[in-house]
PDB file of N, CA and C in Angstrom:
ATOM      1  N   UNK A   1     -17.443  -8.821  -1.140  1.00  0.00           N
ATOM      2  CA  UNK A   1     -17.350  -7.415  -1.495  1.00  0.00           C
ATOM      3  C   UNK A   1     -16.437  -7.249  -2.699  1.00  0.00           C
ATOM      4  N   UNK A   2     -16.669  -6.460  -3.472  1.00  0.00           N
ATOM      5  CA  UNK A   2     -16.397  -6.202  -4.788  1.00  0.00           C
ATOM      6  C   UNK A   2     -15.036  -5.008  -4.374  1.00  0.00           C
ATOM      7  N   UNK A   3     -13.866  -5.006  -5.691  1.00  0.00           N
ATOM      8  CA  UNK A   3     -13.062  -3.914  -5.245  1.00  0.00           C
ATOM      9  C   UNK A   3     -13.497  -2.496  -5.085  1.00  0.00           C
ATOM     10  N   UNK A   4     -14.435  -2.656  -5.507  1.00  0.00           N
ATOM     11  CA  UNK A   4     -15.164  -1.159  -5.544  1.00  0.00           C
ATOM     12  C   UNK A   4     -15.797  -0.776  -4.567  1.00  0.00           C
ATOM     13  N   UNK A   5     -16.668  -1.686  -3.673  1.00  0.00           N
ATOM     14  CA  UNK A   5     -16.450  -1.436  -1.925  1.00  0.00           C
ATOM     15  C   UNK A   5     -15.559  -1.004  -1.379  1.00  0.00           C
ATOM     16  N   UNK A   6     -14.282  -2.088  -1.219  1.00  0.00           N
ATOM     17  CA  UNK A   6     -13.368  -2.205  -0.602  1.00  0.00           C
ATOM     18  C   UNK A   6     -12.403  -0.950  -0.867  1.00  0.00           C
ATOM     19  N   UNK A   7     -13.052   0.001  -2.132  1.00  0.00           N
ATOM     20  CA  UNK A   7     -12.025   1.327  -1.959  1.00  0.00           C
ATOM     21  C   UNK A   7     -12.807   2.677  -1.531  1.00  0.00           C
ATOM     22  N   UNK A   8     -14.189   2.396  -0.874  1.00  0.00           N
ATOM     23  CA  UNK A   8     -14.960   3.395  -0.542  1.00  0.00           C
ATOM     24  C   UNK A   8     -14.691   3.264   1.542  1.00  0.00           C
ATOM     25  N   UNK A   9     -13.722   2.904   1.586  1.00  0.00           N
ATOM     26  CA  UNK A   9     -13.059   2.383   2.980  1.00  0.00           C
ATOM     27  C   UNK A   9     -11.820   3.414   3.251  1.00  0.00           C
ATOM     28  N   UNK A  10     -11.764   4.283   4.208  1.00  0.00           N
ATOM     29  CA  UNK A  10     -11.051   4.968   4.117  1.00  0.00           C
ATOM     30  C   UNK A  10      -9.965   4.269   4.587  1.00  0.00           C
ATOM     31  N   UNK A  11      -8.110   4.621   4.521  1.00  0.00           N
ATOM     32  CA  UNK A  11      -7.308   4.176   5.437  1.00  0.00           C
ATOM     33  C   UNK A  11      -7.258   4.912   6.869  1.00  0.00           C
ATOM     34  N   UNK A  12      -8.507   5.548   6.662  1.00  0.00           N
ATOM     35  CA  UNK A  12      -7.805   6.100   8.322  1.00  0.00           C
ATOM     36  C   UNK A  12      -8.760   5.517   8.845  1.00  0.00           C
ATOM     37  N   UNK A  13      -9.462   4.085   8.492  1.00  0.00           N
ATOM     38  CA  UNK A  13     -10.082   3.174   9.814  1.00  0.00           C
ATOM     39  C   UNK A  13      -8.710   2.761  10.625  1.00  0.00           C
ATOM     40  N   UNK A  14      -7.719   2.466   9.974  1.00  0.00           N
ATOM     41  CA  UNK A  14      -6.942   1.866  10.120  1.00  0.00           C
ATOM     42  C   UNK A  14      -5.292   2.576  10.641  1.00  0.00           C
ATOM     43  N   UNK A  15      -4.782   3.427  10.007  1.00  0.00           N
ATOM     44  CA  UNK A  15      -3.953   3.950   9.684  1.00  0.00           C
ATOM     45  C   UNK A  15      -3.896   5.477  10.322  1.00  0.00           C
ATOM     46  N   UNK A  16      -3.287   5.918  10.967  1.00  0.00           N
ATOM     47  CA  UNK A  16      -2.889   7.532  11.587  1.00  0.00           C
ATOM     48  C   UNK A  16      -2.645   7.917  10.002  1.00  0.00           C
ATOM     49  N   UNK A  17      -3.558   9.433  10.574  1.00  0.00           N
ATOM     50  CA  UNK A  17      -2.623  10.726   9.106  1.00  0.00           C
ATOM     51  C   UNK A  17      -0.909  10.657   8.788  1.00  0.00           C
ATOM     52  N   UNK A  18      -0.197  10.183   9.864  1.00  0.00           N
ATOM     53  CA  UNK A  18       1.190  10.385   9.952  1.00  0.00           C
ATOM     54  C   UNK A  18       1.817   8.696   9.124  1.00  0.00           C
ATOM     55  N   UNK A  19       1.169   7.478   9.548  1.00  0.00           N
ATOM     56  CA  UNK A  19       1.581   6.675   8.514  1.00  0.00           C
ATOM     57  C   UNK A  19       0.843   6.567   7.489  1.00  0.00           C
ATOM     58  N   UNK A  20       0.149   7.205   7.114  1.00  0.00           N
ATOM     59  CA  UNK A  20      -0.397   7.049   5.485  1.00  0.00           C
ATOM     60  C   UNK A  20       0.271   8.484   4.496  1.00  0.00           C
ATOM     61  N   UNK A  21       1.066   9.171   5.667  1.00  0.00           N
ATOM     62  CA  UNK A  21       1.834  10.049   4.821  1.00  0.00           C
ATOM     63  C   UNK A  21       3.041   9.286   4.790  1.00  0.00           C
ATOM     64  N   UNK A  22       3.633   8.335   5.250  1.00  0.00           N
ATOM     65  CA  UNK A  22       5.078   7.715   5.304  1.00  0.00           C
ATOM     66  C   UNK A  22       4.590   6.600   4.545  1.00  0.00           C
ATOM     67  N   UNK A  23       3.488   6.227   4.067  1.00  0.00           N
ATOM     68  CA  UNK A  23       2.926   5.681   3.411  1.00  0.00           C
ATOM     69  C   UNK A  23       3.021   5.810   1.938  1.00  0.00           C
ATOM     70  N   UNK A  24       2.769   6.916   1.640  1.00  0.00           N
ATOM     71  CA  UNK A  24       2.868   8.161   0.410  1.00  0.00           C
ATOM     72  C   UNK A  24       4.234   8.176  -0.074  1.00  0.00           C
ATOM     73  N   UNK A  25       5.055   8.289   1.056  1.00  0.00           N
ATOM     74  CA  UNK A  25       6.335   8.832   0.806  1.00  0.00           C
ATOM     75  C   UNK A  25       7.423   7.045   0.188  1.00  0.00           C
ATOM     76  N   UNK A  26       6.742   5.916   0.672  1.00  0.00           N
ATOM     77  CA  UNK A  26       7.053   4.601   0.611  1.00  0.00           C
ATOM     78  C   UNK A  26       7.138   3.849  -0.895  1.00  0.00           C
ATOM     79  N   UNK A  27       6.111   4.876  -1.200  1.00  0.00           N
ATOM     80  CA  UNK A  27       5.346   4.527  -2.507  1.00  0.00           C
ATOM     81  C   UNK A  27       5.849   3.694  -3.646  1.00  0.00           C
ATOM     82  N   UNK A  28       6.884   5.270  -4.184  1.00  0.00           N
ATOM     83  CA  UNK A  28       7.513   4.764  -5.205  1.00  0.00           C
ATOM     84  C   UNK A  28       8.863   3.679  -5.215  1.00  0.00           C
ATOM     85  N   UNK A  29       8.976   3.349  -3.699  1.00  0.00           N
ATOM     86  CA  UNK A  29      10.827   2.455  -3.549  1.00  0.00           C
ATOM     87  C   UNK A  29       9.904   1.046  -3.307  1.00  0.00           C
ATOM     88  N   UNK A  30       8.411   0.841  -3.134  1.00  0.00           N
ATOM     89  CA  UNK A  30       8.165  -0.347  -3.075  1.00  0.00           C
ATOM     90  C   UNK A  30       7.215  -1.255  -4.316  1.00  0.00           C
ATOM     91  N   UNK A  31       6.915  -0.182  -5.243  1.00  0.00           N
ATOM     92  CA  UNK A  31       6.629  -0.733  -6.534  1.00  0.00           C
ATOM     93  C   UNK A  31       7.282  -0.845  -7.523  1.00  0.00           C
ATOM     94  N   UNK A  32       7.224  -1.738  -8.100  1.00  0.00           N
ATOM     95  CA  UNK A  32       7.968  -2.232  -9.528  1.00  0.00           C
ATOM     96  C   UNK A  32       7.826  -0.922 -10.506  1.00  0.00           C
ATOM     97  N   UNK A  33       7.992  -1.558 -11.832  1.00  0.00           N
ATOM     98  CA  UNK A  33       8.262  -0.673 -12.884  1.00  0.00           C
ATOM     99  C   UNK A  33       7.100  -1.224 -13.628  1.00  0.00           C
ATOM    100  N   UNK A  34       6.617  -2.106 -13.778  1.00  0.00           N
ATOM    101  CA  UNK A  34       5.657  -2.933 -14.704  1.00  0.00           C
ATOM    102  C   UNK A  34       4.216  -2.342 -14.092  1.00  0.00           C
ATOM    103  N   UNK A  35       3.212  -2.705 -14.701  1.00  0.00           N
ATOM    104  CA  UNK A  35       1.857  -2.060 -13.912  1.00  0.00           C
ATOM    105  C   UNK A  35       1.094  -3.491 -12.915  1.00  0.00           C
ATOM    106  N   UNK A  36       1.396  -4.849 -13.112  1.00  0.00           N
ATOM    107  CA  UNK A  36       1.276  -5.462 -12.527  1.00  0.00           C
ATOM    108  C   UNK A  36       1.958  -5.240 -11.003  1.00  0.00           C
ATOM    109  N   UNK A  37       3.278  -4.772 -10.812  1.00  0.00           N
ATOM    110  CA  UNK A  37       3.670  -4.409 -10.253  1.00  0.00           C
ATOM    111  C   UNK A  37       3.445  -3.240  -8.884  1.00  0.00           C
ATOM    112  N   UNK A  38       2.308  -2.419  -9.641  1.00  0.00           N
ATOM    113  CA  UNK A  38       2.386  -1.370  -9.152  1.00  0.00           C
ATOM    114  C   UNK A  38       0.970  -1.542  -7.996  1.00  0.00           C
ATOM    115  N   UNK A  39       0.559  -0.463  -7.056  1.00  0.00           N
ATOM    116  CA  UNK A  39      -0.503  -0.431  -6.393  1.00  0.00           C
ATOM    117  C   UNK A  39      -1.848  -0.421  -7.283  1.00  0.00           C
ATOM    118  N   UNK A  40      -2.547  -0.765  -7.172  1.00  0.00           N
ATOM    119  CA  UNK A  40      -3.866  -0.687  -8.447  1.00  0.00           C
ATOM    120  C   UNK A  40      -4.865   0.134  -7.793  1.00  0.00           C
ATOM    121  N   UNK A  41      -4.693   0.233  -6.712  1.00  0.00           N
ATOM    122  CA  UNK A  41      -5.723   1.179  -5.840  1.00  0.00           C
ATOM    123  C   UNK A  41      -5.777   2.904  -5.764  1.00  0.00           C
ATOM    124  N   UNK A  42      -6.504   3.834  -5.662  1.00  0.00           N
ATOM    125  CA  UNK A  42      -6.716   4.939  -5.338  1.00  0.00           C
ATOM    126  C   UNK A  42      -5.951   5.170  -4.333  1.00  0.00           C
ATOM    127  N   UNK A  43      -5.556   6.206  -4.004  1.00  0.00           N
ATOM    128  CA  UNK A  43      -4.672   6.722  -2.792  1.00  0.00           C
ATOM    129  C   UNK A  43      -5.824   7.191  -1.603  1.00  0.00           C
ATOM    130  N   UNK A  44      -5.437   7.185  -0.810  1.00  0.00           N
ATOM    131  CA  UNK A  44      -6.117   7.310   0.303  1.00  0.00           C
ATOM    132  C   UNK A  44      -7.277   6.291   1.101  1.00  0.00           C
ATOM    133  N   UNK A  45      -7.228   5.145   0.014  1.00  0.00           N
ATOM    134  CA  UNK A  45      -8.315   4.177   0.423  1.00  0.00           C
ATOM    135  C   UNK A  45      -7.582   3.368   1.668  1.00  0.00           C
ATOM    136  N   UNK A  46      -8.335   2.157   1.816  1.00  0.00           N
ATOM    137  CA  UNK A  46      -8.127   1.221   2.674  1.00  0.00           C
ATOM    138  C   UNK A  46      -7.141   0.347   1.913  1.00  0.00           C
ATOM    139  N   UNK A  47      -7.264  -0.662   1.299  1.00  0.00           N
ATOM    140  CA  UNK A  47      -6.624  -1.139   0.214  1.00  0.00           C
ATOM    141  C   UNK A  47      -5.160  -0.452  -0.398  1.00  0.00           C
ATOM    142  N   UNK A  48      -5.214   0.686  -0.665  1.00  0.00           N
ATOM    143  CA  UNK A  48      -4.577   1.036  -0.996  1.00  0.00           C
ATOM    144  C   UNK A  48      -2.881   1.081   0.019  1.00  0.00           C
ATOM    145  N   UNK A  49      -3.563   1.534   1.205  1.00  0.00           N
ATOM    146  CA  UNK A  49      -3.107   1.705   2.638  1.00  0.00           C
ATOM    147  C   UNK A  49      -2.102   0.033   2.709  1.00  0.00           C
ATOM    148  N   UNK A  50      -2.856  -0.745   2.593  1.00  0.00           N
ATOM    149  CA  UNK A  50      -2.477  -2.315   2.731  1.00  0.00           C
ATOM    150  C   UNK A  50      -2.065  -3.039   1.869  1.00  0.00           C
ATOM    151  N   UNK A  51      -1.828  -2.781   0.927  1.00  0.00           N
ATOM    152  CA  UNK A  51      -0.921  -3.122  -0.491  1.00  0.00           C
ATOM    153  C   UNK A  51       0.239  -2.398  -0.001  1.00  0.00           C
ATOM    154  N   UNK A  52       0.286  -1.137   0.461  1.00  0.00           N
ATOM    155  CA  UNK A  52       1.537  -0.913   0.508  1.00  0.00           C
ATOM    156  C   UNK A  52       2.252  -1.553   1.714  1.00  0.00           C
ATOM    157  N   UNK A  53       1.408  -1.292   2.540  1.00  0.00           N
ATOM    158  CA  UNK A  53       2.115  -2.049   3.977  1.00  0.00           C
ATOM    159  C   UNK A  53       2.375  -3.402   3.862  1.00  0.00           C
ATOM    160  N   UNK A  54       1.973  -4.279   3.230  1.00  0.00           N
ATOM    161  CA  UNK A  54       2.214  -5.526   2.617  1.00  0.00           C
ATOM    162  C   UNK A  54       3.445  -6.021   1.676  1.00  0.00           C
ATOM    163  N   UNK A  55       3.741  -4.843   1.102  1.00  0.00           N
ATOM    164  CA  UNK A  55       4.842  -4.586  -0.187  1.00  0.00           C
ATOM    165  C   UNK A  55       6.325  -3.970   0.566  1.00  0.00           C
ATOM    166  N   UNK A  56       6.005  -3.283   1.846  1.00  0.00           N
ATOM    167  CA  UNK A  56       6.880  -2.855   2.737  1.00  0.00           C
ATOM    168  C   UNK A  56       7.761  -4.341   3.517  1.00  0.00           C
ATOM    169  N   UNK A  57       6.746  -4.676   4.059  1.00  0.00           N
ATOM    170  CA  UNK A  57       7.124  -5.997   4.808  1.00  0.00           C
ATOM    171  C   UNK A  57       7.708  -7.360   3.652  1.00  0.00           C
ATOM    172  N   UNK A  58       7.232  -6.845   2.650  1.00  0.00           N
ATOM    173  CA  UNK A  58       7.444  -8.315   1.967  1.00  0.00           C
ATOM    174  C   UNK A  58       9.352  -8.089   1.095  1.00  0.00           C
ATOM    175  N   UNK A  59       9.347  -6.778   1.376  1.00  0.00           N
ATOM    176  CA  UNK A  59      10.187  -5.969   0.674  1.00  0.00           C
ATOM    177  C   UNK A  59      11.993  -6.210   2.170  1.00  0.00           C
ATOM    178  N   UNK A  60      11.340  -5.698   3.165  1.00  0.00           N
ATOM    179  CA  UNK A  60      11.932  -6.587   4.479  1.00  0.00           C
ATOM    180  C   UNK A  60      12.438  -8.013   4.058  1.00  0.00           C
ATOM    181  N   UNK A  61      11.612  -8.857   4.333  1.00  0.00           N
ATOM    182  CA  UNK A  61      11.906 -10.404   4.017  1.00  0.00           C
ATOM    183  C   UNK A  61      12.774 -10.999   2.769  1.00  0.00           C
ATOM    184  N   UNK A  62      12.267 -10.230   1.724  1.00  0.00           N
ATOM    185  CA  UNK A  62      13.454 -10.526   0.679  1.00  0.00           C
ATOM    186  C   UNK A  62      15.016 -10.145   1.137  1.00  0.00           C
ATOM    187  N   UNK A  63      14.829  -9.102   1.596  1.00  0.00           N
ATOM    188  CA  UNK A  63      16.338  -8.442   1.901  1.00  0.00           C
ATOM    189  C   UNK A  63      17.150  -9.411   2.897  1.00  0.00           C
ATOM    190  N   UNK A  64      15.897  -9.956   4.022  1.00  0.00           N
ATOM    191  CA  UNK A  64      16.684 -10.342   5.105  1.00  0.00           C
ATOM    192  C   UNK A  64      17.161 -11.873   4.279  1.00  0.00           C
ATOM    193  N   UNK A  65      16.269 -12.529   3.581  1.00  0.00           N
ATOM    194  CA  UNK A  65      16.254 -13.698   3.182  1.00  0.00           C
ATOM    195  C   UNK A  65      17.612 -13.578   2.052  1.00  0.00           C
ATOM    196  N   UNK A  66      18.062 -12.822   1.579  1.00  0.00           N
ATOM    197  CA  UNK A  66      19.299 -12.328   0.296  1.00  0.00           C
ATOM    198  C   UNK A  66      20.781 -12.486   1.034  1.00  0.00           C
TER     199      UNK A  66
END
């Protein structure tokens, strides 16, 4: 599947209205400044949903690992 599938996937297969708004709110403290950095996805997708939750946790591990 092409990314362009994979963003016609909503996050709420996955995700409650309530964490894809804490989701929203996550946004900007877990992306960089660079555009590589940043989410590349549409908001509200699936993908989008899981880049961040991915960037959350990975964001965890550095800290604990520091």
């Amino acid at each position: 599947m092409s990314n362009a599938h994979w963003c016609q996937l909503s996050a709420q297969l996955t995700f409650w209205l309530e964490q894809q708004q804490c989701l929203s709110g996550i946004q900007s403290s877990v992306e960089g400044d660079t555009k590589k950095l940043q989410n590349p996805y549409p908001r509200g997708c699936l993908p989008w949903a899981t880049w961040l939750d991915n960037a959350r946790v990975w964001w965890m591990v550095w800290l604990y690992l520091w």
